[in-house]
Protein backbone atom coordinates (compact mmCIF):
# COMPACT_ATOMS: atom_id res chain seq x y z
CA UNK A 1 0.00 0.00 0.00
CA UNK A 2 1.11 3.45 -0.78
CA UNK A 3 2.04 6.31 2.23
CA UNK A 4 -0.06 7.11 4.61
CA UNK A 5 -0.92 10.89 5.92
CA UNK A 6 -3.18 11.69 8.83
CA UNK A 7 -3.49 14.71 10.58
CA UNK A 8 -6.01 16.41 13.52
CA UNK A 9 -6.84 20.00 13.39
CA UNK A 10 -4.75 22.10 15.06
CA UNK A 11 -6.23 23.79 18.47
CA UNK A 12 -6.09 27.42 18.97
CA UNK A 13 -4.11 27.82 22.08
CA UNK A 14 -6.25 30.05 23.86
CA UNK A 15 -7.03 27.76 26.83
CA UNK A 16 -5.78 24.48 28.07
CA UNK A 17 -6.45 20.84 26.44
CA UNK A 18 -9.86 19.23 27.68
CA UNK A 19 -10.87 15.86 26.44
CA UNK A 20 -12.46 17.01 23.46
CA UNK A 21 -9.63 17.68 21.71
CA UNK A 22 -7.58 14.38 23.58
CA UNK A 23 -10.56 12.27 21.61
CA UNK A 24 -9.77 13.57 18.38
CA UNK A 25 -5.77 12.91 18.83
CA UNK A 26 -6.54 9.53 20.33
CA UNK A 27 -8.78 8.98 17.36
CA UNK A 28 -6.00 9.51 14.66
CA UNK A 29 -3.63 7.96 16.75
CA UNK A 30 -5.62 4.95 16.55
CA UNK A 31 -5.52 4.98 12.55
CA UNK A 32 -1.98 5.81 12.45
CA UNK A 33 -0.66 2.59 14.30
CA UNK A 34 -3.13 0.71 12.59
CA UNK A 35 -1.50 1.49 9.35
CA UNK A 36 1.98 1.17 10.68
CA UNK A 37 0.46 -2.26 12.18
CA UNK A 38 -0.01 -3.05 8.47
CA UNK A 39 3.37 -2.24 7.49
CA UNK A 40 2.43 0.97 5.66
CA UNK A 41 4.96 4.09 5.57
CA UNK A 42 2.48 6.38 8.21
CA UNK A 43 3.27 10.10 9.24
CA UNK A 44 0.88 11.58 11.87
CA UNK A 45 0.92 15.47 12.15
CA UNK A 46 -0.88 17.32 15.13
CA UNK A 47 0.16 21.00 16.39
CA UNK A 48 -1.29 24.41 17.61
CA UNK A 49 -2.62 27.22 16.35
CA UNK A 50 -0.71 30.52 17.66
CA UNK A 51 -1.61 33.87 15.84
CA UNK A 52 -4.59 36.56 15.95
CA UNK A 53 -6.35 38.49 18.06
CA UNK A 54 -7.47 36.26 20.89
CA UNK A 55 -4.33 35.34 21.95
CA UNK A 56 -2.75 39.07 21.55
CA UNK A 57 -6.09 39.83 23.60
CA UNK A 58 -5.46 36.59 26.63
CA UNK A 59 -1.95 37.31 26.38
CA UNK A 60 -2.35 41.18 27.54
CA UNK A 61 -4.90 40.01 30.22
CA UNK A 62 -1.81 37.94 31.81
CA UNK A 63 1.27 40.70 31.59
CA UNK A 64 2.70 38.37 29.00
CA UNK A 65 3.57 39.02 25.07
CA UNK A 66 1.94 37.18 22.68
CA UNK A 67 4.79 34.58 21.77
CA UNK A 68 5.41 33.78 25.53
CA UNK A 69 1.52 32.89 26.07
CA UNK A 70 1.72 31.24 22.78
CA UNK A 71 4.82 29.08 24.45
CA UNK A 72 3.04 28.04 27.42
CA UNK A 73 -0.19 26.84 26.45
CA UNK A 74 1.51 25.10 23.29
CA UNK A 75 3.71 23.23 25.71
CA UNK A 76 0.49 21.85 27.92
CA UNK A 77 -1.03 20.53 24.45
CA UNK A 78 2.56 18.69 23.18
CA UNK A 79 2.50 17.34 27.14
CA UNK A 80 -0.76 15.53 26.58
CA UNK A 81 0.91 13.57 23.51
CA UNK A 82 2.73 11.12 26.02
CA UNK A 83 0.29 11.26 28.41
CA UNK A 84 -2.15 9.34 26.02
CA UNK A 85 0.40 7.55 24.24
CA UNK A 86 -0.04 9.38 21.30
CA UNK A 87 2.36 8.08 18.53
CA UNK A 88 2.84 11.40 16.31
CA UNK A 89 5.42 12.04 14.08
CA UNK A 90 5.11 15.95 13.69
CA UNK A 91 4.22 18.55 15.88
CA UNK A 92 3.37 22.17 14.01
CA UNK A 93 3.34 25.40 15.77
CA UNK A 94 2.25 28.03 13.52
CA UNK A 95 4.49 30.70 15.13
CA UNK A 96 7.16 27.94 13.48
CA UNK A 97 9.59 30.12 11.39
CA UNK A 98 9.03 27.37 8.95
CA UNK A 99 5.25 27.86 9.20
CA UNK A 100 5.28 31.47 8.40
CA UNK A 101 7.72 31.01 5.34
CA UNK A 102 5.90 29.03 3.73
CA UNK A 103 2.87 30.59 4.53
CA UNK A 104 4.26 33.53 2.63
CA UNK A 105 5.15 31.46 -0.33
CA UNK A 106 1.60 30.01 -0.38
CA UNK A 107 0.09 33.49 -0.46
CA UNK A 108 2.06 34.47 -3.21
CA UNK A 109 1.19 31.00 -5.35
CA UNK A 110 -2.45 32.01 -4.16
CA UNK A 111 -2.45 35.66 -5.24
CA UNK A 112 -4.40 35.23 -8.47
CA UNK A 113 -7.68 34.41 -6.57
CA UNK A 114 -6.41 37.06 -3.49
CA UNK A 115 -7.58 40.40 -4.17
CA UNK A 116 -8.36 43.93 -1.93
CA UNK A 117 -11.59 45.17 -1.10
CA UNK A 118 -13.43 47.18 2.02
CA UNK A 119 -15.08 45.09 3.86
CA UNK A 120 -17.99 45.73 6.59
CA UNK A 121 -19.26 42.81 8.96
CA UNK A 122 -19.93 41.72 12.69
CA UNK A 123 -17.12 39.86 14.28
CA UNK A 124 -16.33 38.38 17.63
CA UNK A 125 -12.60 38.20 18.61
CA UNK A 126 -13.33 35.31 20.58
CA UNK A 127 -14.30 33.16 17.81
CA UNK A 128 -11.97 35.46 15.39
CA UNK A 129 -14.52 35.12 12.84
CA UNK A 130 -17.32 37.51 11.09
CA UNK A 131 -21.00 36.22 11.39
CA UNK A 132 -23.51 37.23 9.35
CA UNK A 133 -26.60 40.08 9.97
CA UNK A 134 -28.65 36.84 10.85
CA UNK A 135 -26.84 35.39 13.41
CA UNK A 136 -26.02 38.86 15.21
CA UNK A 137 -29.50 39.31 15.04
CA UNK A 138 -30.63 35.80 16.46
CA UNK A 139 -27.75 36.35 19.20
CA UNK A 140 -29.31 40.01 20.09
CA UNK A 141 -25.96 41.51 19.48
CA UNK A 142 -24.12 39.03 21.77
CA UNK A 143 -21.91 36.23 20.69
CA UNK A 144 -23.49 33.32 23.43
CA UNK A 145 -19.85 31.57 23.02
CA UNK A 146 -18.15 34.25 24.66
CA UNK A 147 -20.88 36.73 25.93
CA UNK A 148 -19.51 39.98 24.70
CA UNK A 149 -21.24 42.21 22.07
CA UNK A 150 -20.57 41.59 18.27
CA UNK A 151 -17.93 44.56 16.77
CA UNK A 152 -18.88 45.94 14.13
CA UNK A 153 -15.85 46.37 11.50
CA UNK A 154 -15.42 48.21 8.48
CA UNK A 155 -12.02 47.96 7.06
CA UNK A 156 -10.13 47.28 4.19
CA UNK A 157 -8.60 43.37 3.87
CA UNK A 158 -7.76 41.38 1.15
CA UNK A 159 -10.34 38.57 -0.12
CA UNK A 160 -10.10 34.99 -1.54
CA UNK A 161 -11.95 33.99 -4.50
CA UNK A 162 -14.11 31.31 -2.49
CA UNK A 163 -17.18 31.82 -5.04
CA UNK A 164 -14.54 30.47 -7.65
CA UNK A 165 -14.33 26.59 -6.49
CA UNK A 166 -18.27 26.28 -5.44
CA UNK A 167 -18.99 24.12 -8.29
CA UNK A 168 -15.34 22.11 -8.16
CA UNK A 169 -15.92 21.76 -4.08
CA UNK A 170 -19.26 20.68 -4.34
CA UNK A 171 -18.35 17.69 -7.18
CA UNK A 172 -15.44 16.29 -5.10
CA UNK A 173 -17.55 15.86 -2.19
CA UNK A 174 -20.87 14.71 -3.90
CA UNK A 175 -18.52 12.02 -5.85
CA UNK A 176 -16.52 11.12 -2.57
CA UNK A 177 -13.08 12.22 -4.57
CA UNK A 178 -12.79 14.17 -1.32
CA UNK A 179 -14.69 11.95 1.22
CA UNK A 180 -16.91 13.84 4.17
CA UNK A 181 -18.05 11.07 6.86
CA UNK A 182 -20.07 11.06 8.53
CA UNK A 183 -22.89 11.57 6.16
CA UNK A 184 -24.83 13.19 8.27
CA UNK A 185 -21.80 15.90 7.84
CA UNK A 186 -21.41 15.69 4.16
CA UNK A 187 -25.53 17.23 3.71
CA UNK A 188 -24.59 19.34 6.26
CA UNK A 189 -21.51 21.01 3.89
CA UNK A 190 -23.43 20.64 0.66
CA UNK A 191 -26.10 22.68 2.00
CA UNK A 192 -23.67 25.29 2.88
CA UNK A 193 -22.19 24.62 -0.72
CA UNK A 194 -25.27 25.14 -2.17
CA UNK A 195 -26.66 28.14 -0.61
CA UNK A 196 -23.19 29.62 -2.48
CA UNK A 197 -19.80 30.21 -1.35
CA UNK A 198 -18.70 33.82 -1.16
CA UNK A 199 -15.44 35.51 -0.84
CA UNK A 200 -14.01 35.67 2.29
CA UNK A 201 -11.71 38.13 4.24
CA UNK A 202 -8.18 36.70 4.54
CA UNK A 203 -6.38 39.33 6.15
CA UNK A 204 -6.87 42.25 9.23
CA UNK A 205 -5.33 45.31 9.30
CA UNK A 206 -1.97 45.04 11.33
CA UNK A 207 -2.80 48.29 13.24
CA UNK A 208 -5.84 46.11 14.72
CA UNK A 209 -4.00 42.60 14.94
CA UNK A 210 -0.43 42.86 15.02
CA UNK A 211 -0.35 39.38 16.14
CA UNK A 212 -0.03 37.72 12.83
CA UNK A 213 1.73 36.93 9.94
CA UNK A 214 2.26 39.73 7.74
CA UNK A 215 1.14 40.01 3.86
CA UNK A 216 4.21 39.37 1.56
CA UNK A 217 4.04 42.95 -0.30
CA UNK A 218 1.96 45.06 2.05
CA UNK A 219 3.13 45.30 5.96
CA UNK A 220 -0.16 47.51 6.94
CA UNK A 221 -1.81 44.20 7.00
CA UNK A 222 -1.48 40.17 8.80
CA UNK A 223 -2.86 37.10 7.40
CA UNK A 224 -6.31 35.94 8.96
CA UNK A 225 -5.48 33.36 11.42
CA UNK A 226 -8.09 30.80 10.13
CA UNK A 227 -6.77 31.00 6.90
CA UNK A 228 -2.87 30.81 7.45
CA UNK A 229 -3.69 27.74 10.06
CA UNK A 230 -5.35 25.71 7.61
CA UNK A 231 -1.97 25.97 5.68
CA UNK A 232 -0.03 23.82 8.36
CA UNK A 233 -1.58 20.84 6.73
CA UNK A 234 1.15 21.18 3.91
CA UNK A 235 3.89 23.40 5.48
CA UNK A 236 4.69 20.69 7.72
CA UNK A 237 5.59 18.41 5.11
CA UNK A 238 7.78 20.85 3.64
CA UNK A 239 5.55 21.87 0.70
CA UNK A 240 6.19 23.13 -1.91
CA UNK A 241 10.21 21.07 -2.44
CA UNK A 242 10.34 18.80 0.64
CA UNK A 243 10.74 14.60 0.03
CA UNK A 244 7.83 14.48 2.77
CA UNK A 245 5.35 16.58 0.62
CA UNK A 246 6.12 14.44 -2.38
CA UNK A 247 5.41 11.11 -0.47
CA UNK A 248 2.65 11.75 1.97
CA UNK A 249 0.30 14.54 0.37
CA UNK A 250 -2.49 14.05 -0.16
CA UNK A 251 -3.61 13.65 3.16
CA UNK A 252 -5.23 9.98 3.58
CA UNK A 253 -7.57 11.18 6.65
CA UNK A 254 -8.04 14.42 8.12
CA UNK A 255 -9.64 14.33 11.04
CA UNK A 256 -11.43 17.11 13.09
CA UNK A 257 -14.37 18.30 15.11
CA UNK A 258 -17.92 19.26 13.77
CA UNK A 259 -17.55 22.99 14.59
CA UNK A 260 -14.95 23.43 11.86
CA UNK A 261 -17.09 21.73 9.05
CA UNK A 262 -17.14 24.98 7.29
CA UNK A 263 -13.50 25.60 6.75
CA UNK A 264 -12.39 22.39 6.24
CA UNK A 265 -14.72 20.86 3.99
CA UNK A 266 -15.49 24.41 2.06
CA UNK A 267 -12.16 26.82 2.51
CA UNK A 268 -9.34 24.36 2.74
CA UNK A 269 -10.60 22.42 -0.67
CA UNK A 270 -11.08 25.86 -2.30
CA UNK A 271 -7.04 26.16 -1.36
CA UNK A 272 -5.84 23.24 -2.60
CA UNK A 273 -7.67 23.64 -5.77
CA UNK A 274 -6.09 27.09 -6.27
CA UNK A 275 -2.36 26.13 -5.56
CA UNK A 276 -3.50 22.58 -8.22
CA UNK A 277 -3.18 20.11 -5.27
CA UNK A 278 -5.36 17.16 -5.34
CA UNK A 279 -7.76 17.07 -1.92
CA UNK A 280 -7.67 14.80 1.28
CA UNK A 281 -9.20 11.30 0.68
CA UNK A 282 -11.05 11.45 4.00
CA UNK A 283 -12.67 14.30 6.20
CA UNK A 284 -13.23 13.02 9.43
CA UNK A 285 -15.93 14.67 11.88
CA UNK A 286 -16.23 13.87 15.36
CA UNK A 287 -18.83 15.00 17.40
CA UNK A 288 -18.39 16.86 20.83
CA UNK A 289 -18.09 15.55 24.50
CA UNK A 290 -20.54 16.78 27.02
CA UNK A 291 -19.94 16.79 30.68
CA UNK A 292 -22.91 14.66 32.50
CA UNK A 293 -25.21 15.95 29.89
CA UNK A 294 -23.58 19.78 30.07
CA UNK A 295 -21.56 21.47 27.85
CA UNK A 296 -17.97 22.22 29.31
CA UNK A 297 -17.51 25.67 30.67
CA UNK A 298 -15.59 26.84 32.83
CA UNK A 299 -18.40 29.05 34.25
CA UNK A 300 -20.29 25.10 35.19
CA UNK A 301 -16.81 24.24 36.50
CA UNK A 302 -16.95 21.41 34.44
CA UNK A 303 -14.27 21.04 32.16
CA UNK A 304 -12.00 17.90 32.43
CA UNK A 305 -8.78 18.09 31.64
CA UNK A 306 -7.47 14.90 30.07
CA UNK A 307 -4.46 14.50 32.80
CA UNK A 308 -7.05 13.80 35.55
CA UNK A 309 -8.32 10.98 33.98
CA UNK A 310 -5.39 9.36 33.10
CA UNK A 311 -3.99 10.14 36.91
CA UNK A 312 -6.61 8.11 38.15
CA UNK A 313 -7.25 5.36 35.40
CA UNK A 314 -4.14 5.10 32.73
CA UNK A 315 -4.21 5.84 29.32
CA UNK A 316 -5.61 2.50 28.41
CA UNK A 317 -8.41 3.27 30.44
CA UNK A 318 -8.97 7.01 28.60
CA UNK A 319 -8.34 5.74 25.34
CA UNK A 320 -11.14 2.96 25.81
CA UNK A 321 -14.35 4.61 27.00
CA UNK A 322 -13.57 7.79 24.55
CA UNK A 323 -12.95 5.41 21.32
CA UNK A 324 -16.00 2.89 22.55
CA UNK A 325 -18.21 4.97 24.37
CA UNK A 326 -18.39 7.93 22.83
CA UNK A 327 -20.39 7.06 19.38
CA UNK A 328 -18.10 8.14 16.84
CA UNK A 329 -20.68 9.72 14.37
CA UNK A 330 -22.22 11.72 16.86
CA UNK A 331 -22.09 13.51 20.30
CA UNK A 332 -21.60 11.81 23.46
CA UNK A 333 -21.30 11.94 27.14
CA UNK A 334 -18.62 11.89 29.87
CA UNK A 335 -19.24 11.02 33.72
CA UNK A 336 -17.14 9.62 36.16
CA UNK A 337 -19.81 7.10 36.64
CA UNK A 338 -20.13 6.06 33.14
CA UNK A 339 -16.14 5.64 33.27
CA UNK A 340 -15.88 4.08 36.22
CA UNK A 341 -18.85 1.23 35.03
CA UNK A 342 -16.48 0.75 31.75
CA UNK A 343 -13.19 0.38 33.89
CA UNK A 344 -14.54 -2.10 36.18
CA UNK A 345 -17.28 -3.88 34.09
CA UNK A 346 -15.53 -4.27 30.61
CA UNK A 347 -12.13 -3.67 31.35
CA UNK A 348 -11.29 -5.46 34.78
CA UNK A 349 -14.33 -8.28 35.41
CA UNK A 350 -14.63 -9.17 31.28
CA UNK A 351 -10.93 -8.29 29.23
CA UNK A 352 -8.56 -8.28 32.96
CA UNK A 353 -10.48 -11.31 34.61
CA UNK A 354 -9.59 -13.41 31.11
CA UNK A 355 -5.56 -12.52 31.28
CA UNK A 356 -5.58 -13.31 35.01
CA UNK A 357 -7.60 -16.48 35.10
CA UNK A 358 -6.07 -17.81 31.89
CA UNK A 359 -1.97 -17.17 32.69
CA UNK A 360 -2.74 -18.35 36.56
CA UNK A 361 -4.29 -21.94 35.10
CA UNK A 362 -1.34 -22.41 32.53
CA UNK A 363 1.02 -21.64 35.63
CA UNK A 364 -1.13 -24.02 37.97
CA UNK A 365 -1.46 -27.10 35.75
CA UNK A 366 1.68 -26.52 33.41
CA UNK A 367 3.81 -24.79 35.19
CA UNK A 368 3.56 -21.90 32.85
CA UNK A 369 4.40 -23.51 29.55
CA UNK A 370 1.49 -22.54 27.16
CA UNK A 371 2.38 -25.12 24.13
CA UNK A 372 1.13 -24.86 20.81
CA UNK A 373 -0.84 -21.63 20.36
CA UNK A 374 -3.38 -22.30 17.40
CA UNK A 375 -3.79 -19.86 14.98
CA UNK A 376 -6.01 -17.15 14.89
CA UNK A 377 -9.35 -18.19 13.63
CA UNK A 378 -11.91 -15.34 13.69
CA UNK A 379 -12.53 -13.23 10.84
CA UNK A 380 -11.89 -9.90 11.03
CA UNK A 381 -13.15 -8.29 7.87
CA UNK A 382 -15.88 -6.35 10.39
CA UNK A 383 -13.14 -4.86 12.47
CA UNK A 384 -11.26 -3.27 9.43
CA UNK A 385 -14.46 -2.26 7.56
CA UNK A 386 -15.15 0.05 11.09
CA UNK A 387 -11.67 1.41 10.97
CA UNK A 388 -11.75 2.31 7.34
CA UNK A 389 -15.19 4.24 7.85
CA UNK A 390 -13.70 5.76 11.53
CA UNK A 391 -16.61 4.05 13.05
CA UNK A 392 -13.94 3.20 16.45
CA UNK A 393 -16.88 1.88 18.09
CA UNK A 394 -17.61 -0.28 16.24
CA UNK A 395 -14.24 -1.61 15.61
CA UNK A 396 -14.02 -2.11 19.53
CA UNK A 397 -17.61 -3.38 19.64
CA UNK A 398 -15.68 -6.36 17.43
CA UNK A 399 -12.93 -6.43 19.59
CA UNK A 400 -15.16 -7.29 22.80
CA UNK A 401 -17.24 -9.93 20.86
CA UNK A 402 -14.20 -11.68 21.14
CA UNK A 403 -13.48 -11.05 24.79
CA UNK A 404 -16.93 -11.96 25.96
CA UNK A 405 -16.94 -15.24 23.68
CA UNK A 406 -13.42 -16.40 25.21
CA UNK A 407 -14.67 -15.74 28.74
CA UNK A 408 -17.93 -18.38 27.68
CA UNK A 409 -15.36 -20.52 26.27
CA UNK A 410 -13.98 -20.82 29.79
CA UNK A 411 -17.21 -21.11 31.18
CA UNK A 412 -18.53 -24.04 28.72
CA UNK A 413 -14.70 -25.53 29.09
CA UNK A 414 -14.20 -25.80 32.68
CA UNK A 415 -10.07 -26.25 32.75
CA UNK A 416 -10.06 -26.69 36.52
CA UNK A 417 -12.57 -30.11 36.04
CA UNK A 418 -10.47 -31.42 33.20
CA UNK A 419 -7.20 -31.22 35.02
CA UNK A 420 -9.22 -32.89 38.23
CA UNK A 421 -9.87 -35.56 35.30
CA UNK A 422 -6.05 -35.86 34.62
CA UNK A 423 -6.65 -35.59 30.95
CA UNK A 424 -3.42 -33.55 30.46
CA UNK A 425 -3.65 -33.35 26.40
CA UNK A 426 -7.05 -31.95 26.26
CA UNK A 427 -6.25 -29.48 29.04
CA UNK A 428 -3.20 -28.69 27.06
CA UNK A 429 -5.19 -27.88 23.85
CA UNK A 430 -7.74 -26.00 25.89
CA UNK A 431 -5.54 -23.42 27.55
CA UNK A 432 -3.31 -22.71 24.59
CA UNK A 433 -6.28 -22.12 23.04
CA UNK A 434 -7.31 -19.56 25.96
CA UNK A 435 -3.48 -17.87 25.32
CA UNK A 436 -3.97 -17.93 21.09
CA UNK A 437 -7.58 -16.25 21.67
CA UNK A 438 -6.09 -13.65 24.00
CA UNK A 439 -2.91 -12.60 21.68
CA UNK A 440 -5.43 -12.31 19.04
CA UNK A 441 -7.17 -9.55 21.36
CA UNK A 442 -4.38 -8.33 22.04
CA UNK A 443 -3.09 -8.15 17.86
CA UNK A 444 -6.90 -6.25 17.67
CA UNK A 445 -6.08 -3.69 20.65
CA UNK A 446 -2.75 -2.90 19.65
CA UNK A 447 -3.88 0.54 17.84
CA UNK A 448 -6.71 1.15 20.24
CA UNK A 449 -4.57 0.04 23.81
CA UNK A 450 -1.40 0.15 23.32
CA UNK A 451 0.30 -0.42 26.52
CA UNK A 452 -2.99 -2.63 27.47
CA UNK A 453 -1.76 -4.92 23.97
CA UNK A 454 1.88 -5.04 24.93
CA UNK A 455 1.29 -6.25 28.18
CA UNK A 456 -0.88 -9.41 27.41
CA UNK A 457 2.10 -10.05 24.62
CA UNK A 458 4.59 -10.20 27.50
CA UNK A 459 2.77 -12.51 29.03
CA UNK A 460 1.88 -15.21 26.70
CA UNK A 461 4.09 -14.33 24.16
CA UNK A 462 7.00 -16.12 24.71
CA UNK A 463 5.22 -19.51 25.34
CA UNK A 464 6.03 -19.47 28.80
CA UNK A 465 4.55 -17.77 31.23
CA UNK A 466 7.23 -17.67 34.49
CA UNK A 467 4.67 -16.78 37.57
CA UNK A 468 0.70 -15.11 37.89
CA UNK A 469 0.95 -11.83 36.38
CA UNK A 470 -0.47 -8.65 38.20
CA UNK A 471 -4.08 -7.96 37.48
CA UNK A 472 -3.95 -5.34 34.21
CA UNK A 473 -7.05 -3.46 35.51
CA UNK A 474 -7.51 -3.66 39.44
CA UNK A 475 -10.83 -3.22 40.44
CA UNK A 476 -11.45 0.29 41.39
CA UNK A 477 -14.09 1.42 44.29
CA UNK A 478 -16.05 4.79 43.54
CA UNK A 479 -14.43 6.59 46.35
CA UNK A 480 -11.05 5.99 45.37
CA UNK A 481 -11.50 7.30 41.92
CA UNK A 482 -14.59 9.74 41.65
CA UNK A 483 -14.33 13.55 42.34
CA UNK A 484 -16.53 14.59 44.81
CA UNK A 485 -18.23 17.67 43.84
């Protein structure tokens, strides 16, 4: 198979990581060591996004300048790579030297759909974006993300030619040249498609946003930040002469979160087209994590960062109930109860009880040698028809078919009466079989659990298993692990 490229969006580094954004790297994560599992040549690119107004705006608020803020909170979101065993290969900051370069050099290859006009609209510095007279209107004046009043702005900016690629956007995603999944996502961007794409402001006035990266030829103004961040996609591959951009772009899968639809499936395409690059394969588009049914704010005091769940439950444990039980074409929910049930249901009494009870027989009756470990025998055509659609849930939904029938296996088998009948062959073909079934889980976890899939190698991989090993998920008790409010 040919290269694969995978990227997430990059997150504006105006506040810290939650577990939003730790689903979404966990998510690609999961289809880049899949690939490599496959033996395919895999680069994984995730970053931050560092210019414009809001961070000039939260940097001022804390004494700092805007490339020290930009420092700090870019740090907290590469710290959350390890701390979810995330396998990356590139991490982009657009305040990257590199970045704004070739930024520059895109502009210029751009220029011939970039031109200067006035422009008048509403806009909201915390969303740096303009909204229409509708939605100011509907919002009576006040953006409800960040509950300050809409600005009204007349200046002068330069434009891109979006109106230009409506009809060439709209093919490549109606004929899946450019692939938008969910589909509930892909109606939701042809309807934006077809209501018409207009020409939209790519650049603010430096006297306004200094915080930015200027316009090759004209200094009075900075390159919108939404615009110049969707360029990291190809700058960190080296476009336009870089080896990397030669092998890995296009992208294979892009993935990112439903609230960027609109310039990722709309703007970024429009790009591409312009500079003659073909499009991503795959768009990606995760839903968003709610906090026992609530929306995270930090007004509800609700927000999670990802570093207290893994504190308390591993990264295994993280990776699990975000990839399996939050629905991967939709929204979901996060509780510490709903965690907590997956830990200690699924992970410890169904997947942990099997390792345990399986390596302590093969220690008991055979003094740890395993034997011959069949082959594995279940087809797994389901499994990697999930992970080619992103459907992660269902993938794992696969996975624990497998882990439920091995535990009825054990059940139906009963090792423990059929070494009290001495019949030492049988009970050797029955617990190799136990050990074969669980390094087949284990082969099936490996993108999803990493360190979960290593472990349960170690132990029966060798053939011989040399005493009981430690429980891999110890049963948790809700006072030891839940928050209390």
């Amino acid at each position: 198979m040919s290269n694969f490229y995978i990227t997430t969006s990059i997150p504006y580094v105006n506040s810290e990581p939650h577990i939003g954004f730790a689903m979404e790297l966990v998510q690609a994560d999961v289809l880049a060591r899949y690939m490599r599992q496959n033996q395919t040549p895999t680069l994984f690119a995730t970053g931050t996004d560092e210019h414009g107004g809001k961070i000039a705006e939260r940097a001022a608020e804390q004494k700092l300048t805007p490339q020290t803020f930009a420092d700090r909170v870019s740090s907290s979101f590469k710290a959350i790579l390890p701390l979810l065993n995330i396998s990356n290969d590139r991490f982009v900051r657009t305040t990257d030297k590199g970045h704004e370069q070739r930024s520059q050099y895109i502009w210029k290859n751009l220029s011939q759909y970039i031109y200067k006009g006035k422009y008048e609209g509403w806009y909201c510095t915390g969303d740096e974006a303009f909204f229409s007279e509708q939605v100011v209107k509907a919002n009576k004046g006040v953006c409800p993300q960040h509950n300050r009043p809409y600005e009204k702005i007349q200046e002068e900016n330069y434009f891109f030619k979006l109106s230009a690629f409506t009809a060439q956007v709209k093919q490549a995603v109606e004929s899946d040249s450019f692939r938008v999944i969910p589909e509930t996502r892909k109606h939701e961007i042809l309807a934006v498609i077809n209501a018409g794409l207009e020409d939209i402001s790519v650049s603010r006035p430096k006297d306004k946003i200094d915080w930015g990266i200027a316009v090759p030829g004209d200094t009075s103004q900075v390159m919108y930040v939404w615009f110049e961040a969707l360029m990291n996609y190809i700058t960190v591959l080296g476009y336009p002469e870089h080896e990397d951009f030669r092998k890995f772009w296009p992208a294979n899968v892009q993935v990112i979160g439903k609230d960027i639809l609109r310039f990722h499936a709309a703007i970024w395409p429009a790009m591409l087209l312009a500079l003659k690059l073909p499009l991503p394969k795959v768009l990606y588009v995760h839903g968003f994590v709610t906090v026992n049914d609530k929306k995270m704010s930090k007004t509800l005091g609700n927000v999670v960062a990802p570093k207290e769940v893994v504190d308390k439950y591993g990264s295994d444990t993280f990776r699990y109930f975000f990839l399996r039980h939050i629905p991967s074409y939709s929204d979901g929910d996060f509780s510490w109860q709903r965690l907590e049930a997956a830990y200690n249901d699924e992970l410890a009494d169904q997947l942990g009880n099997a390792v345990s009870r399986t390596a302590a027989m093969i220690v008991r009756y055979q003094q740890g040698v395993i034997g011959n470990i069949p082959e594995p025998e279940h087809d797994v055509i389901h499994y990697e028809q999930a992970l080619e659609q992103c459907r992660f849930d269902r993938a794992l939904d696969e996975v624990w078919d497998q882990v439920r029938g091995l535990n009825q296996y054990i059940e139906e088998a009963k090792p423990w009466e059929i070494a009290k009948a001495k019949d030492e062959e049988h009970l050797k073909e029955v617990l190799a079989y136990m050990a074969g079934a669980l390094l087949e889980i284990a082969g099936l976890l490996a993108p999803f659990m990493p360190a979960t899939s290593t472990a349960i190698k170690q132990i029966f991989g060798s053939g011989i298993i040399k005493e009981t090993p430690k429980p891999l998920f110890p049963k948790q008790q809700a006072s030891q692990t839940v928050p209390s409010d």
